[in-house]
Protein backbone atom coordinates (compact mmCIF):
# COMPACT_ATOMS: atom_id res chain seq x y z
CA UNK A 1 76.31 142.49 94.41
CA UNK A 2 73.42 139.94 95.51
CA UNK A 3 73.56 136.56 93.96
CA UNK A 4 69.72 136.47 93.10
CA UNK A 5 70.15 140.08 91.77
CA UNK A 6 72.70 139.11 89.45
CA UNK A 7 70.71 136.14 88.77
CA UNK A 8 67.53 138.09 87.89
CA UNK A 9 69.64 140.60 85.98
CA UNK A 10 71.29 137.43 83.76
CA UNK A 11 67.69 136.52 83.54
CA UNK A 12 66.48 139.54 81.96
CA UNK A 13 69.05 139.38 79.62
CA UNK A 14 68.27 136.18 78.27
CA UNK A 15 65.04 137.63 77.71
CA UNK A 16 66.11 139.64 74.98
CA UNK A 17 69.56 137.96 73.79
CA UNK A 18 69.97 134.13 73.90
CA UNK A 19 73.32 133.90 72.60
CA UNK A 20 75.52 133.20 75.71
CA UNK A 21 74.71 130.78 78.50
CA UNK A 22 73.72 131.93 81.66
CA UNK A 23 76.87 130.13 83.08
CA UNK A 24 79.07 132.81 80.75
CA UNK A 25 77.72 135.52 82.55
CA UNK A 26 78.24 133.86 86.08
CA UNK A 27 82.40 133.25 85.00
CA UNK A 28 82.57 136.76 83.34
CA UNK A 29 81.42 138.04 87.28
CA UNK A 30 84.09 135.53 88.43
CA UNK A 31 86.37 136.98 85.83
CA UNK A 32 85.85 140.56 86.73
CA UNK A 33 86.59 139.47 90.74
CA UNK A 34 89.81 138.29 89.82
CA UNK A 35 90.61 140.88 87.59
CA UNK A 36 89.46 143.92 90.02
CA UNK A 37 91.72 142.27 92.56
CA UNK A 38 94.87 141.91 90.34
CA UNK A 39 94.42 144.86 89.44
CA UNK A 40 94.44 146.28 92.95
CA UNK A 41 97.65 144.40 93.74
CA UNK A 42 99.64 146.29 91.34
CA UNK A 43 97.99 149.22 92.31
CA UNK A 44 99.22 149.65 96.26
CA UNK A 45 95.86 147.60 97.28
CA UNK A 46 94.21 150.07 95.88
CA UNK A 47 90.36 149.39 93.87
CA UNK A 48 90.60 150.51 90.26
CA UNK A 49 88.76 150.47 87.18
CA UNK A 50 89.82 147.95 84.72
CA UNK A 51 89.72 148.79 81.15
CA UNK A 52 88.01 146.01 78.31
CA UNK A 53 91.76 144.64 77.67
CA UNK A 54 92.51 144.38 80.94
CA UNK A 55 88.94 142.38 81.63
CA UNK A 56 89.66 140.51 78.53
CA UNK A 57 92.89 139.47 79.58
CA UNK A 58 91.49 138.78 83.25
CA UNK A 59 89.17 136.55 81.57
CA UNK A 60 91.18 134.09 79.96
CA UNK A 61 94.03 133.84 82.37
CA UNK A 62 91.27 132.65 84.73
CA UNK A 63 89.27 130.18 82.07
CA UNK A 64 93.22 128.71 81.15
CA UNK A 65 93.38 128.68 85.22
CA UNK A 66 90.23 127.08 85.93
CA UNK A 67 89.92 125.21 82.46
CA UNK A 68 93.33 124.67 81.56
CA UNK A 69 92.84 122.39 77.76
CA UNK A 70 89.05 122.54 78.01
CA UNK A 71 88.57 126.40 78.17
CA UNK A 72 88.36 126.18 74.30
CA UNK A 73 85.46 123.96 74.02
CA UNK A 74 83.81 125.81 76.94
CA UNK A 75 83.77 128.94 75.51
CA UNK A 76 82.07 127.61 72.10
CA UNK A 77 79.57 125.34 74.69
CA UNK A 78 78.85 129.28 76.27
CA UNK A 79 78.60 130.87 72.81
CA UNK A 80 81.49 132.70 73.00
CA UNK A 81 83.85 132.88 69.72
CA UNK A 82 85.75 135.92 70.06
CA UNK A 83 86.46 138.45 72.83
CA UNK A 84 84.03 140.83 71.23
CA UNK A 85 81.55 138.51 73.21
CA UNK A 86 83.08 139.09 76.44
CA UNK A 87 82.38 142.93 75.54
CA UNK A 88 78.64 142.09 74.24
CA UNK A 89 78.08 140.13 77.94
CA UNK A 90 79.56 143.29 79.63
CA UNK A 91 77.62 145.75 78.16
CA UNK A 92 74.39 143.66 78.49
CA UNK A 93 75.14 143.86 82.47
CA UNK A 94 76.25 147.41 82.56
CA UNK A 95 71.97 147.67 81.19
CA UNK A 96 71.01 145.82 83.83
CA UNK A 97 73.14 147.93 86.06
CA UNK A 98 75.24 144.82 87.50
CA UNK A 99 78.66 146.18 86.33
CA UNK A 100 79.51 149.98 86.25
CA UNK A 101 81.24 151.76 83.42
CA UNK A 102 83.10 155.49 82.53
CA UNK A 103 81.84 157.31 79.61
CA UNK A 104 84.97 155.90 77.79
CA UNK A 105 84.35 152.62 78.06
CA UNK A 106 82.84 151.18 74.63
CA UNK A 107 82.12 147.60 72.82
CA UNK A 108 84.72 148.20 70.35
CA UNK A 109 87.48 148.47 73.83
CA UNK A 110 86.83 144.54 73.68
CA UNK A 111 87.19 143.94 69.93
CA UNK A 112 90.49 142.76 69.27
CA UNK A 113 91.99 142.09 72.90
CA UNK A 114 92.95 138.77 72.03
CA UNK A 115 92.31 135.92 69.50
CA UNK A 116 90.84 132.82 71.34
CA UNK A 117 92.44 130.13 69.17
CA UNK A 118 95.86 131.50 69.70
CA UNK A 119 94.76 131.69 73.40
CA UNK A 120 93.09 128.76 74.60
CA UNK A 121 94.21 126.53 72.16
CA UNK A 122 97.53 127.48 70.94
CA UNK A 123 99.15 127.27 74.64
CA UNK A 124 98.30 123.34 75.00
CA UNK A 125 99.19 121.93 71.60
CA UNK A 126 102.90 120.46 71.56
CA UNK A 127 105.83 122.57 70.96
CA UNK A 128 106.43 121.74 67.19
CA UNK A 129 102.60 122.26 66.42
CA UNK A 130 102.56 125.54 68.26
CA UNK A 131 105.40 126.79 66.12
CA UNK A 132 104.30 125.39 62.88
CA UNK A 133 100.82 127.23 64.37
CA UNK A 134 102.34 130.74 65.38
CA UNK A 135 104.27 130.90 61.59
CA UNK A 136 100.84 130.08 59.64
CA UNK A 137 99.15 132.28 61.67
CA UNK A 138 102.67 135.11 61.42
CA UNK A 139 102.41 134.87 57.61
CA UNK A 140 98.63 136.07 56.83
């Protein structure tokens, strides 16, 4: 995939849906690369496709990676709240034919995949915080 392609495609989305920043869509690429070649490592070196989870999860191990405390406020900065937003971006590229998909593959994959407070926020509050955290969040 051509940088200015991908550019013009992120471009075309913005033309009809301003709710992520164009440097979203740039990580989410990043994201998929590093998820498409983890993916391949536990698969004998071997290309597969990743499922929404698995792109989810790709995508915050690599914005706690590259962001470490400040993924968080990143994500709100990019417009992204929850990892149904990762799935909106996805599908928005799959239109502009920048990202391919199987006939399984749906929004709702990327609905629940994980919760981005107890992701990028839970992990880097101290220890008695993040348990006093975990039970609040355990008991509703």
């Amino acid at each position: 995939m051509k940088a200015l392609q991908f550019e013009q495609a992120v471009e075309n989305v913005l033309k009809r849906d301003k709710r992520y920043d164009p440097l979203a869509y740039l990580f989410l690429k990043e994201a998929l690369d590093f998820t498409l070649k983890r993916a391949a490592e536990g698969n004998g070196g071997e290309p597969r496709h990743v499922s929404g989870v698995e792109l989810c999860h790709g995508f915050r191990d690599l914005a706690i990676q590259e962001f470490g405390p400040m993924a968080s406020t990143l994500m709100r900065e990019w417009g992204l709240r929850e990892s149904s937003d990762i799935g909106e971006m996805v599908f928005h590229l799959i239109e502009e034919q920048m990202f391919g998909k199987q006939d399984s593959d749906t929004k709702e994959d990327f609905a629940s995949a994980f919760d981005f407070d107890d992701a990028f926020i839970l992990p880097f509050q101290p220890k008695q915080r993040r348990a006093n955290l975990q039970g609040s969040l355990t008991a509703n």
